[in-house]
C-alpha atoms as a PDB file:
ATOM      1  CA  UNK A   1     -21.392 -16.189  34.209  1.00  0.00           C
ATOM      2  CA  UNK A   2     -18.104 -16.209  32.807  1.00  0.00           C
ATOM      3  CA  UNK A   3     -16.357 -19.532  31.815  1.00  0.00           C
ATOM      4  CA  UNK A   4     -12.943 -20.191  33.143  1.00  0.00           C
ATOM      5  CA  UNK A   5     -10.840 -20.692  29.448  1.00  0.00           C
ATOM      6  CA  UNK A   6      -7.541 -21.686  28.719  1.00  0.00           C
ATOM      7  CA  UNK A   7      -4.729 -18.884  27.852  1.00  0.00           C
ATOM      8  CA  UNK A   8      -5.447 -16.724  25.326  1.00  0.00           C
ATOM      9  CA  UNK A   9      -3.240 -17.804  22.144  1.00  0.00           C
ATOM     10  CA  UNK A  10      -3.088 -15.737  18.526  1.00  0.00           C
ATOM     11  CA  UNK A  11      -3.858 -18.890  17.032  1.00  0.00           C
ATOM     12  CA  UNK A  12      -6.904 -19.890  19.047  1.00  0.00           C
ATOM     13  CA  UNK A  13     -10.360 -17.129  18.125  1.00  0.00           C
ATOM     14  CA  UNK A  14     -12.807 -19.445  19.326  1.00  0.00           C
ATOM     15  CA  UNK A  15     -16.230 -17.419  19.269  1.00  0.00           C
ATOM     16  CA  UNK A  16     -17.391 -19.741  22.491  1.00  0.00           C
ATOM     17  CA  UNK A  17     -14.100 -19.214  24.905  1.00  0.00           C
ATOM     18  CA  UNK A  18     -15.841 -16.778  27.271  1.00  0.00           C
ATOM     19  CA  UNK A  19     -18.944 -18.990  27.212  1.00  0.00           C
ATOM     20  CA  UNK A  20     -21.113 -16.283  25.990  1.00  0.00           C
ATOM     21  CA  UNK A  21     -23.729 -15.411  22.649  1.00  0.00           C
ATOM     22  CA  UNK A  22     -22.705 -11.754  21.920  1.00  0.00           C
ATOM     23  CA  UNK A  23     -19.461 -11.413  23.193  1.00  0.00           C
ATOM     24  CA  UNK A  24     -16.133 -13.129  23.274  1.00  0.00           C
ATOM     25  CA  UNK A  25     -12.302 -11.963  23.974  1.00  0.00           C
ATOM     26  CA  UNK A  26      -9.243 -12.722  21.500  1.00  0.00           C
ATOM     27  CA  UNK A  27      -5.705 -11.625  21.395  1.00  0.00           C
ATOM     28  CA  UNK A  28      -5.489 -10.114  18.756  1.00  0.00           C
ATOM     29  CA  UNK A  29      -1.459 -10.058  16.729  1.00  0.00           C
ATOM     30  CA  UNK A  30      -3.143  -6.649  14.525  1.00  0.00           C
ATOM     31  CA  UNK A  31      -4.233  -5.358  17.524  1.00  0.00           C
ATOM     32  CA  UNK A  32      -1.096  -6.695  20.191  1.00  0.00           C
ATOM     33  CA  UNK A  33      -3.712  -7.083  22.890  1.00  0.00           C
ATOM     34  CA  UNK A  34      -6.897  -8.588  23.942  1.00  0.00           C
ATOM     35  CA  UNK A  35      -9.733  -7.788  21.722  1.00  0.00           C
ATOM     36  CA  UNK A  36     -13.097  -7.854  22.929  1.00  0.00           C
ATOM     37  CA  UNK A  37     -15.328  -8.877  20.226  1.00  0.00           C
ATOM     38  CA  UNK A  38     -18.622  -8.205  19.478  1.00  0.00           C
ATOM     39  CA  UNK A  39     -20.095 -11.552  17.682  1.00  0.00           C
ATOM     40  CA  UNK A  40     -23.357 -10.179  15.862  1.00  0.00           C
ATOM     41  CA  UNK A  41     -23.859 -13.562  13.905  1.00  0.00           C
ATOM     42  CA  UNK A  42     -23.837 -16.421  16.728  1.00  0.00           C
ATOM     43  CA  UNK A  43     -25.780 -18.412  13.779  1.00  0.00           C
ATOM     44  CA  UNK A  44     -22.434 -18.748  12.189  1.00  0.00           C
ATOM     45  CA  UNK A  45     -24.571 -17.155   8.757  1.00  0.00           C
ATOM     46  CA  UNK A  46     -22.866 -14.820   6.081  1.00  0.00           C
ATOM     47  CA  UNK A  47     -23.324 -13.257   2.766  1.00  0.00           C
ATOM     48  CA  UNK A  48     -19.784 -13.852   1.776  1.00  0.00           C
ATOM     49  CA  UNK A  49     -17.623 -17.515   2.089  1.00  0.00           C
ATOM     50  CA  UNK A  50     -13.916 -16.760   2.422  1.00  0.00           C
ATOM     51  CA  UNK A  51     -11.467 -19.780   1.631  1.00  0.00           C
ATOM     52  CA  UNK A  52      -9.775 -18.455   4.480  1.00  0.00           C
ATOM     53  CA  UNK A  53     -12.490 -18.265   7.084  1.00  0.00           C
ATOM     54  CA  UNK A  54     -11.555 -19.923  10.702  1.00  0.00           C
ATOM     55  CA  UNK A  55     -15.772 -20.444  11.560  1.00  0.00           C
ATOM     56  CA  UNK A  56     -16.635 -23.587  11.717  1.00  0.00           C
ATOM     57  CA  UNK A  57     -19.886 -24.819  10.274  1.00  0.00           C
ATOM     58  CA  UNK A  58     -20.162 -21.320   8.666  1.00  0.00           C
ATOM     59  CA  UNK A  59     -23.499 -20.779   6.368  1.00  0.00           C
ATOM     60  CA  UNK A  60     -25.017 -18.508   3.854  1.00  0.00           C
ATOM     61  CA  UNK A  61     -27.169 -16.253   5.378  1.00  0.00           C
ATOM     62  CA  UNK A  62     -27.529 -12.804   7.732  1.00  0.00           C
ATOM     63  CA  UNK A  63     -27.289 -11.889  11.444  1.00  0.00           C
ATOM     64  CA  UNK A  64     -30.365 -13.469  13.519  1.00  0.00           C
ATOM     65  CA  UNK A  65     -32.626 -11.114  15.644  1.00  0.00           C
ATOM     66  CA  UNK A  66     -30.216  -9.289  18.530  1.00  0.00           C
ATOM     67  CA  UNK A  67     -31.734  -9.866  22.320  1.00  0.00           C
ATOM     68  CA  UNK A  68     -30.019  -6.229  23.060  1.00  0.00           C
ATOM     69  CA  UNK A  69     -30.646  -6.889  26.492  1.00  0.00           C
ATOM     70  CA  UNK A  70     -28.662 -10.074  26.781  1.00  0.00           C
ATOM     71  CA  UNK A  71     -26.028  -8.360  24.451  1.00  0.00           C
ATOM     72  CA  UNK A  72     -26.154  -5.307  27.126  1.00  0.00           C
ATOM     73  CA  UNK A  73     -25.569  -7.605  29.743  1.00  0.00           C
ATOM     74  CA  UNK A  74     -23.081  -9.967  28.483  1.00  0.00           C
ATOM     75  CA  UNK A  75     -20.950  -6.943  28.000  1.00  0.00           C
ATOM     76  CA  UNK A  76     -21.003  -5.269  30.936  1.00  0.00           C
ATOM     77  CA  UNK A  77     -20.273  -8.406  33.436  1.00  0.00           C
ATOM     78  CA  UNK A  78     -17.469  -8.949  30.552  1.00  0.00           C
ATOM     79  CA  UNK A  79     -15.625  -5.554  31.131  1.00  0.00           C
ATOM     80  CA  UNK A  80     -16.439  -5.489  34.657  1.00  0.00           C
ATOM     81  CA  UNK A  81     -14.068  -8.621  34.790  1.00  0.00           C
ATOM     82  CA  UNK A  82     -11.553  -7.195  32.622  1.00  0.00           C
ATOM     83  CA  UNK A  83     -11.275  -4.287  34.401  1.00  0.00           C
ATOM     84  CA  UNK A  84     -12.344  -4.734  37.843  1.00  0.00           C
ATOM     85  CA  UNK A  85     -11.163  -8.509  37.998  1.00  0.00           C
ATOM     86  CA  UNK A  86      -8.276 -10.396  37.934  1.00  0.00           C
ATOM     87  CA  UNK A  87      -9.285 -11.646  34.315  1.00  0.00           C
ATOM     88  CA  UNK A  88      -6.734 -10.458  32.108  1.00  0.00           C
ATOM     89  CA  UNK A  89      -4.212 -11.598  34.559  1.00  0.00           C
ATOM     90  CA  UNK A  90      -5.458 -15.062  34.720  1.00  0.00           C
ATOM     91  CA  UNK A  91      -5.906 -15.565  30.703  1.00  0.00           C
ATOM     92  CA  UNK A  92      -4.003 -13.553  29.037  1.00  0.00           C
ATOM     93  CA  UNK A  93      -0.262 -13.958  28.513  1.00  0.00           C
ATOM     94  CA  UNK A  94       2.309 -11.690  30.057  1.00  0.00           C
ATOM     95  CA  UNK A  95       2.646  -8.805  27.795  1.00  0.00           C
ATOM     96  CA  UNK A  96      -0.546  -8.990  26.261  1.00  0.00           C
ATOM     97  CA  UNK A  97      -2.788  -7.465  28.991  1.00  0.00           C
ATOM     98  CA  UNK A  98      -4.050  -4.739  28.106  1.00  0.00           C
ATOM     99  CA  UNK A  99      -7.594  -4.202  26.611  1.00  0.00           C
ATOM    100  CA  UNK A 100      -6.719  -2.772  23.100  1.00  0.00           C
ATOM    101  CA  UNK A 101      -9.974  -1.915  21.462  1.00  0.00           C
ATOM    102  CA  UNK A 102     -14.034  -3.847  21.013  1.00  0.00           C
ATOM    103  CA  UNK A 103     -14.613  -5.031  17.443  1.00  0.00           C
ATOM    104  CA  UNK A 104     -18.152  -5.331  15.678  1.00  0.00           C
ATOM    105  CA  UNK A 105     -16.413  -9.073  14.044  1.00  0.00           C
ATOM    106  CA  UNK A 106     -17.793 -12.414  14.769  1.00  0.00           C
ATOM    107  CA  UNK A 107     -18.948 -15.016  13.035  1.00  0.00           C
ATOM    108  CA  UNK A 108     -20.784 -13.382   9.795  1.00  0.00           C
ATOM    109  CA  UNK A 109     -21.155  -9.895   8.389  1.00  0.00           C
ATOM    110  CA  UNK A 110     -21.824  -7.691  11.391  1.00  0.00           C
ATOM    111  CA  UNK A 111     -23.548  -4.964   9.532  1.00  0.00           C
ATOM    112  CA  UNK A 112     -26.266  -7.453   8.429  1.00  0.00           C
ATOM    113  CA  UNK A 113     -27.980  -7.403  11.780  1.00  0.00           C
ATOM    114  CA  UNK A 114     -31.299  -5.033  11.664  1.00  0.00           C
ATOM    115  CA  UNK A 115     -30.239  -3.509  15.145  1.00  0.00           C
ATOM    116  CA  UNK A 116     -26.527  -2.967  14.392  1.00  0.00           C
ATOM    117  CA  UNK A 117     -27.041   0.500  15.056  1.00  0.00           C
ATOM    118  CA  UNK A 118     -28.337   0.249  18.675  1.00  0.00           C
ATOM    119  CA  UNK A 119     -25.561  -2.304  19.531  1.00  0.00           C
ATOM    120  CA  UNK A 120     -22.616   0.019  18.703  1.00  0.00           C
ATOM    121  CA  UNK A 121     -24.584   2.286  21.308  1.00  0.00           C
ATOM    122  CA  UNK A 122     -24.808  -0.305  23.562  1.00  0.00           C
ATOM    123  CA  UNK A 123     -21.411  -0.805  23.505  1.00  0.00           C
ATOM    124  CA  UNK A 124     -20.552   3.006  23.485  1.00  0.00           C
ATOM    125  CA  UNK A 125     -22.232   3.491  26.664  1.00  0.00           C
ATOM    126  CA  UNK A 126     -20.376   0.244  28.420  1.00  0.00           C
ATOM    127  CA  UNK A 127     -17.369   1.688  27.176  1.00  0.00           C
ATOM    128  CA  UNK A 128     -17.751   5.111  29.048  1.00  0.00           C
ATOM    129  CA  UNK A 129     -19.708   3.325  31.979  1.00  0.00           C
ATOM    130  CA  UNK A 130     -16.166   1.313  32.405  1.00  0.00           C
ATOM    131  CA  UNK A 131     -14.074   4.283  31.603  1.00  0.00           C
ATOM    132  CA  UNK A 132     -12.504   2.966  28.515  1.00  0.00           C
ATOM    133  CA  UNK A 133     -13.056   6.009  26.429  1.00  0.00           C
ATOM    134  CA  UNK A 134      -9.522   5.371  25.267  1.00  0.00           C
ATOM    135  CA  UNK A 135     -10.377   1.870  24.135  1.00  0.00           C
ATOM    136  CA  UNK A 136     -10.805   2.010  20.069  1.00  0.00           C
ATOM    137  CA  UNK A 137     -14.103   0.651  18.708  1.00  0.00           C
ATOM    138  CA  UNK A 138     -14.161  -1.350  15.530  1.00  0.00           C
ATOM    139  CA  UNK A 139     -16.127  -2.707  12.891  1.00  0.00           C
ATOM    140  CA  UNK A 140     -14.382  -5.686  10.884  1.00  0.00           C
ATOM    141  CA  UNK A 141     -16.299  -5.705   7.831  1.00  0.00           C
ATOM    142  CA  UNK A 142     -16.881  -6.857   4.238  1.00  0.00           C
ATOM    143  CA  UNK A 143     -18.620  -3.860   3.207  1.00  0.00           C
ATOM    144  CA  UNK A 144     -21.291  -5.618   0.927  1.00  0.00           C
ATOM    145  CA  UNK A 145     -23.766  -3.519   2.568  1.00  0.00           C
ATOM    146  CA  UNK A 146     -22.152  -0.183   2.834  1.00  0.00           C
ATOM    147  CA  UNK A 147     -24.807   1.010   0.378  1.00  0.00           C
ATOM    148  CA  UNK A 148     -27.543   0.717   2.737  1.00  0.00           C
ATOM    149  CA  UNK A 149     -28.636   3.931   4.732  1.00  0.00           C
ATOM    150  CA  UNK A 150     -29.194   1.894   7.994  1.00  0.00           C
ATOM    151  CA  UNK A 151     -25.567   0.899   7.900  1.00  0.00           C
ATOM    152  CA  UNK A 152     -24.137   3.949   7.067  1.00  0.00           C
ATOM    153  CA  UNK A 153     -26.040   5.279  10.096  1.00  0.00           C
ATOM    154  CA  UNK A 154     -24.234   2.828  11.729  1.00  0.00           C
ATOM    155  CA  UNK A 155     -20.858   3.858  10.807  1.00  0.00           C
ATOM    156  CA  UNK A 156     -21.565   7.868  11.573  1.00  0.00           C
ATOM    157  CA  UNK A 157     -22.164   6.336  14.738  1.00  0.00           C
ATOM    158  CA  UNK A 158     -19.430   4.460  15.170  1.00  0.00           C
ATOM    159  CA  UNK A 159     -17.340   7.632  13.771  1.00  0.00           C
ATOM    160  CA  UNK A 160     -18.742  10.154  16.034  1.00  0.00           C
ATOM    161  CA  UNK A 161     -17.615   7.689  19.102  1.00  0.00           C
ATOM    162  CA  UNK A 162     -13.985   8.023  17.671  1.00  0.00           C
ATOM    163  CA  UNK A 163     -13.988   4.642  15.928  1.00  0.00           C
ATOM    164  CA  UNK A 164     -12.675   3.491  12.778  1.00  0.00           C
ATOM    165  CA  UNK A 165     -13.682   0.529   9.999  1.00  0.00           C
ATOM    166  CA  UNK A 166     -11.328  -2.269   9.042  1.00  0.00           C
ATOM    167  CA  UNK A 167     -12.942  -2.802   5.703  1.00  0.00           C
ATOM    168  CA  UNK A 168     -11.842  -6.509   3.950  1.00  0.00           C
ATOM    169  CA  UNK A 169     -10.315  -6.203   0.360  1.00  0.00           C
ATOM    170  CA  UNK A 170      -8.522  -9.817  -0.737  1.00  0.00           C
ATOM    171  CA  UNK A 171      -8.533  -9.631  -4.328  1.00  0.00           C
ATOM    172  CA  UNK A 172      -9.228  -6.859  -7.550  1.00  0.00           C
ATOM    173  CA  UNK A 173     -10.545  -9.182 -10.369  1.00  0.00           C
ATOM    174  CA  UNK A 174     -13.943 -10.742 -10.237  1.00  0.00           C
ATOM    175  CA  UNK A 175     -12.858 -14.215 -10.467  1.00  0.00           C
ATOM    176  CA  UNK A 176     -10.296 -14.041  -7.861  1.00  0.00           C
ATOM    177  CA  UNK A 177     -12.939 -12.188  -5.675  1.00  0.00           C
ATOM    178  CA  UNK A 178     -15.043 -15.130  -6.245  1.00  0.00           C
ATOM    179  CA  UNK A 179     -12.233 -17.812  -5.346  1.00  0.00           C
ATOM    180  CA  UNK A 180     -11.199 -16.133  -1.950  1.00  0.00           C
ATOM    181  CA  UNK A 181     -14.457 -14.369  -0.830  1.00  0.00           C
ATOM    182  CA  UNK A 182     -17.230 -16.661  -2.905  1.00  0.00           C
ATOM    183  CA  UNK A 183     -19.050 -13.785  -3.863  1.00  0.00           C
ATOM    184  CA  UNK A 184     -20.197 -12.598  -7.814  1.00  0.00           C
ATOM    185  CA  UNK A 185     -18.829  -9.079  -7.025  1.00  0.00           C
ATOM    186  CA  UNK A 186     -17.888  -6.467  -9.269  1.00  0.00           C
ATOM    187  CA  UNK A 187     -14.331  -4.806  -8.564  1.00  0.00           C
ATOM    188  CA  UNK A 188     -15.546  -1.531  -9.164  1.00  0.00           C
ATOM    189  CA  UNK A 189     -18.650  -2.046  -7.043  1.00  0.00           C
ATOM    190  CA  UNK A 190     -16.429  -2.837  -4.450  1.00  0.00           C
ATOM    191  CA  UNK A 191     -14.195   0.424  -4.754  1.00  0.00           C
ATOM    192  CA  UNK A 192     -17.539   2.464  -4.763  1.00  0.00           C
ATOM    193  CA  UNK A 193     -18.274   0.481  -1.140  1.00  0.00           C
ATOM    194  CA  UNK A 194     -14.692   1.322   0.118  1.00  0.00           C
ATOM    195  CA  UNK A 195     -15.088   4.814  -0.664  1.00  0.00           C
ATOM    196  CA  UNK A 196     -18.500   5.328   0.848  1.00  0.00           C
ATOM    197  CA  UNK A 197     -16.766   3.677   4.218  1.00  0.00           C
ATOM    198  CA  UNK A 198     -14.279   5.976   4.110  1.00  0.00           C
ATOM    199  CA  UNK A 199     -16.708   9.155   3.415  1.00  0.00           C
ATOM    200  CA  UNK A 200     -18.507   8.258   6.813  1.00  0.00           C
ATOM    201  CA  UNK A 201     -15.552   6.736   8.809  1.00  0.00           C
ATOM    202  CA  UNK A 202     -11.647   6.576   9.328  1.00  0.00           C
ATOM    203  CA  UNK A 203     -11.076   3.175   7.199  1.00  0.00           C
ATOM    204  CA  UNK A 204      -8.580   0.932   6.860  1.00  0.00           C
ATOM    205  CA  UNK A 205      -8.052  -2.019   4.033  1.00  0.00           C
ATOM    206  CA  UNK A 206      -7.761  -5.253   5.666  1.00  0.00           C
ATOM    207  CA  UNK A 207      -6.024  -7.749   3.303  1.00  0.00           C
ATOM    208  CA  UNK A 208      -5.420 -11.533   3.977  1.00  0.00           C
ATOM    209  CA  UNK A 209      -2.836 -12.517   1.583  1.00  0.00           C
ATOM    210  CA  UNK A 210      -1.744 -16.381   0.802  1.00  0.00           C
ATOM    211  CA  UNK A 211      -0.705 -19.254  -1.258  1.00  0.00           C
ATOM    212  CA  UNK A 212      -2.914 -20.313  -3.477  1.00  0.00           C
ATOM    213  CA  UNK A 213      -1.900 -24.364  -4.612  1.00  0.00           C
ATOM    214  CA  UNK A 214       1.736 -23.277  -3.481  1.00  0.00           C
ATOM    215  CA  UNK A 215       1.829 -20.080  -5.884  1.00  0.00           C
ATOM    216  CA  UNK A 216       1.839 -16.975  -4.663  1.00  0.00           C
ATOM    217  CA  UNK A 217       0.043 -14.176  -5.612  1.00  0.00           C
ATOM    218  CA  UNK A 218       1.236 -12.907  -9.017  1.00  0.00           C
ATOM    219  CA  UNK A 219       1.989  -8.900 -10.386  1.00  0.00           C
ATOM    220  CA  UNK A 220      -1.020  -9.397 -12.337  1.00  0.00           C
ATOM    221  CA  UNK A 221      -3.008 -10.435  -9.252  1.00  0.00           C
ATOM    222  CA  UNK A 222      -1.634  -7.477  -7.534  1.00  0.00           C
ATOM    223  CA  UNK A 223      -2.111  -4.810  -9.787  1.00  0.00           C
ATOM    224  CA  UNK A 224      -6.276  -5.332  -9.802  1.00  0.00           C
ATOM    225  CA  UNK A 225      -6.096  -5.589  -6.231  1.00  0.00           C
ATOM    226  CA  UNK A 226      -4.404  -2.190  -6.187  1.00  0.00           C
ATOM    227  CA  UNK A 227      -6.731  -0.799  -8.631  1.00  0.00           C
ATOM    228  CA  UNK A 228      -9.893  -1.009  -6.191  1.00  0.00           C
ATOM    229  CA  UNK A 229      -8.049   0.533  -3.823  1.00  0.00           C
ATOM    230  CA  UNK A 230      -7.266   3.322  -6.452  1.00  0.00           C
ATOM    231  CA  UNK A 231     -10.603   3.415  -7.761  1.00  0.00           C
ATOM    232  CA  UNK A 232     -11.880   4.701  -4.096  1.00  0.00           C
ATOM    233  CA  UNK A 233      -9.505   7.105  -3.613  1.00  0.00           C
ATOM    234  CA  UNK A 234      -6.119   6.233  -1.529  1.00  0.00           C
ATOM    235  CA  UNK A 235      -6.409   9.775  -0.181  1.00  0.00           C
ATOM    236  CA  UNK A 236      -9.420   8.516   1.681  1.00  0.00           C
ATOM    237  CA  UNK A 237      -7.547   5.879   3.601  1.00  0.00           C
ATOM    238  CA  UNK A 238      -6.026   5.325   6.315  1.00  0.00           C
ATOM    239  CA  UNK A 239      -4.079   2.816   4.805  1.00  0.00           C
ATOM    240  CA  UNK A 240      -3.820  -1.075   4.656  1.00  0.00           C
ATOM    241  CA  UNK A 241      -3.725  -3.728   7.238  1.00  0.00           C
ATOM    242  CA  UNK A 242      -2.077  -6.555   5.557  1.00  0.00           C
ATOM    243  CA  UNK A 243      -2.005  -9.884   7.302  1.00  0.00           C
ATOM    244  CA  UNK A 244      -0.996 -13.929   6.395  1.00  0.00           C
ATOM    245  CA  UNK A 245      -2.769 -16.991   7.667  1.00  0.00           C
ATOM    246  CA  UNK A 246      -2.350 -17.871  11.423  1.00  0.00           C
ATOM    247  CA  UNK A 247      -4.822 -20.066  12.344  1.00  0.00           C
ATOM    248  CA  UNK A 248      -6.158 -22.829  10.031  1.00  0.00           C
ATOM    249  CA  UNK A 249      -8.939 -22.404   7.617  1.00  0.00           C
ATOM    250  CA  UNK A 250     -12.156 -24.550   8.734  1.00  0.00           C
ATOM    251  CA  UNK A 251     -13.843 -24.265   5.236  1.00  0.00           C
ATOM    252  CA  UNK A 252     -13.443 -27.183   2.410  1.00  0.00           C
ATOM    253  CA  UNK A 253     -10.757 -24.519   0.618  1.00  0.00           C
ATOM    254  CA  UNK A 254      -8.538 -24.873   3.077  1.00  0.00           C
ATOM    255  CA  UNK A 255      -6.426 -27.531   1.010  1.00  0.00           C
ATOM    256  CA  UNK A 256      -5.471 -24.993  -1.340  1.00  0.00           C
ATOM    257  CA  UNK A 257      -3.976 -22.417   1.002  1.00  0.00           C
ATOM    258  CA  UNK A 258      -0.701 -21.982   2.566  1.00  0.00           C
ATOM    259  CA  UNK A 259       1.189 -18.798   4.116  1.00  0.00           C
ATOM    260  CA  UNK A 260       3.266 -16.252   2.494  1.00  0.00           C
ATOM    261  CA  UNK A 261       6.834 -15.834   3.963  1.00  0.00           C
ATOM    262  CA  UNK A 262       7.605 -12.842   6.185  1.00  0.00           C
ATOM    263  CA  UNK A 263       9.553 -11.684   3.104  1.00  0.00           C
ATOM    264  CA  UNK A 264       6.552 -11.948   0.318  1.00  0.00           C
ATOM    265  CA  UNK A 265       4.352 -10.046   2.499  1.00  0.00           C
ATOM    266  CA  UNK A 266       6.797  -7.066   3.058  1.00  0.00           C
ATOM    267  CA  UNK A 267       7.533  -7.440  -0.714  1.00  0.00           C
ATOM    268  CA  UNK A 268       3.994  -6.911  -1.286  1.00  0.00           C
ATOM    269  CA  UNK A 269       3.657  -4.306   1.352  1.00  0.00           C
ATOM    270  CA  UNK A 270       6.337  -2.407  -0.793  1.00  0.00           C
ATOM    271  CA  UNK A 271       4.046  -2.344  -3.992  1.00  0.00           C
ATOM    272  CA  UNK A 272       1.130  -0.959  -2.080  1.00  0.00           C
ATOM    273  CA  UNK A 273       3.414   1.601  -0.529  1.00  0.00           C
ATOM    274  CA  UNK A 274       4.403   2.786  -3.250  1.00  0.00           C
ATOM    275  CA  UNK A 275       0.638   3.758  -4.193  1.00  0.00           C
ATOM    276  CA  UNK A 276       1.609   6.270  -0.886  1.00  0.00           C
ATOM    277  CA  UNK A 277      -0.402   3.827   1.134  1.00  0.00           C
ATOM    278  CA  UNK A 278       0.582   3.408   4.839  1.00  0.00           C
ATOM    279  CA  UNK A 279       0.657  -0.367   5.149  1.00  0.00           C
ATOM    280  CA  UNK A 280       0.983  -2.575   8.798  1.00  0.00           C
ATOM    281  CA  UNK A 281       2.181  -6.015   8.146  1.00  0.00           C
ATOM    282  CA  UNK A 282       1.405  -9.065  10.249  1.00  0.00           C
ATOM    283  CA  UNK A 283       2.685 -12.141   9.126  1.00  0.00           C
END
């Protein structure tokens, strides 16, 4: 059953709104809709710890074993109130209510379930059951397991279904990486990710940019994150979804961070265009 939730707000993502393990609705300011989301890490676990990161009680860790079933389920009593209900007119705001794509997000890396595979074609068979071919699918990702074959066989999947990645790059030098995503990650390793993505998938960069103890980001800071980017190939991209903080950070960083004007960000935006990037900005 689905709970009865308060109006859907950009600032509210709450995993548990809809009262459900696998699947959860947002409205989403990127997206300028409702986004159903596909929650693949319920055990709040991840391999990466971003200062930024709105789960609370978030831990180290992978995706837990996926009751398909349950997920299948979940899903389909989900869309059949979205679009055979009254559901969207009861909790989402005016303006907002349309259905504008199901994202592979969640609480954790998605792509570090085992059966991440078979629940993009669960959802790709909902999704035609319901006749929402139209409906994008997405995977929100940190790519820190783009490597692996089973997750590659994932994203041909997700390709061949018309989909497209939203691949997370914050930062371009190894300490900053570190600071915002608390990872030990090469820079280059991370371009080699990006462009595998992008070899199997139509992928954008998704980019969270911010104020760091009141200083914001700097040309040097800029010009690294710019080089990953270049070092997988902007050709390859589709271009770069660059966003500010909305919602509060629940992690113990969250002291340190504070938005960027609407201004910074298109001033940033401008740099990356000029790498003859497309760039989206949402403040």
């Amino acid at each position: 059953m689905i709970s009865t939730i308060p109006l859907l707000t950009i600032s509210n993502h709450d995993r548990d709104l809809a009262g459900l393990t696998y699947v959860y609705p947002v409205l989403s300011r990127r997206a300028g809709g409702v986004s159903v989301g596909i929650n693949l890490n319920p055990n709040n676990a991840c391999n990466w710890h971003c200062a930024y990161c709105q789960v609370p009680g978030l831990v180290r860790g992978k995706a837990p074993v996926i009751d398909l079933a349950v997920l299948e389920a979940e899903l389909s009593g989900f869309l059949s109130a979205l679009v055979r209900g009254d559901w969207l007119a009861v909790n989402a705001p005016e303006g907002m209510r349309q259905i504008r794509d199901i994202a592979f997000s969640g609480n954790g890396e998605p792509t570090s379930a085992e059966a991440f595979t078979a629940a993009i074609d669960v959802v790709v068979r909902l999704r035609a059951a319901f006749g929402l071919d139209d409906v994008p699918l997405r995977l929100i990702t940190n790519g820190s397991l783009m490597a692996q074959a089973r997750v590659q066989a994932g994203v041909d999947r997700l390709a061949a279904a018309g989909g497209e990645v939203w691949f997370k790059v914050d930062a371009g030098e190894a300490a900053a990486i570190e600071r915002i995503n608390g990872v030990s990650l090469d820079p280059q390793a991370l371009s080699r990710h990006l462009s595998i993505c992008a070899a199997h998938c139509p992928t954008w960069v998704q980019t969270c940019m911010f104020r760091w103890d009141g200083e914001v980001p700097s040309a040097a800071f800029i010009d690294a994150y710019l080089e990953v980017l270049l070092g997988a190939g902007p050709e390859r991209l589709q271009g770069v979804l660059l966003y500010g903080i909305a919602r509060p950070s629940m992690q113990v960083e969250a002291s340190h961070l504070s938005p960027l004007s609407a201004v910074e960000l298109e001033q940033i935006a401008d740099r990356i265009k000029q790498k003859g990037l497309t760039v989206r900005v949402s403040p």
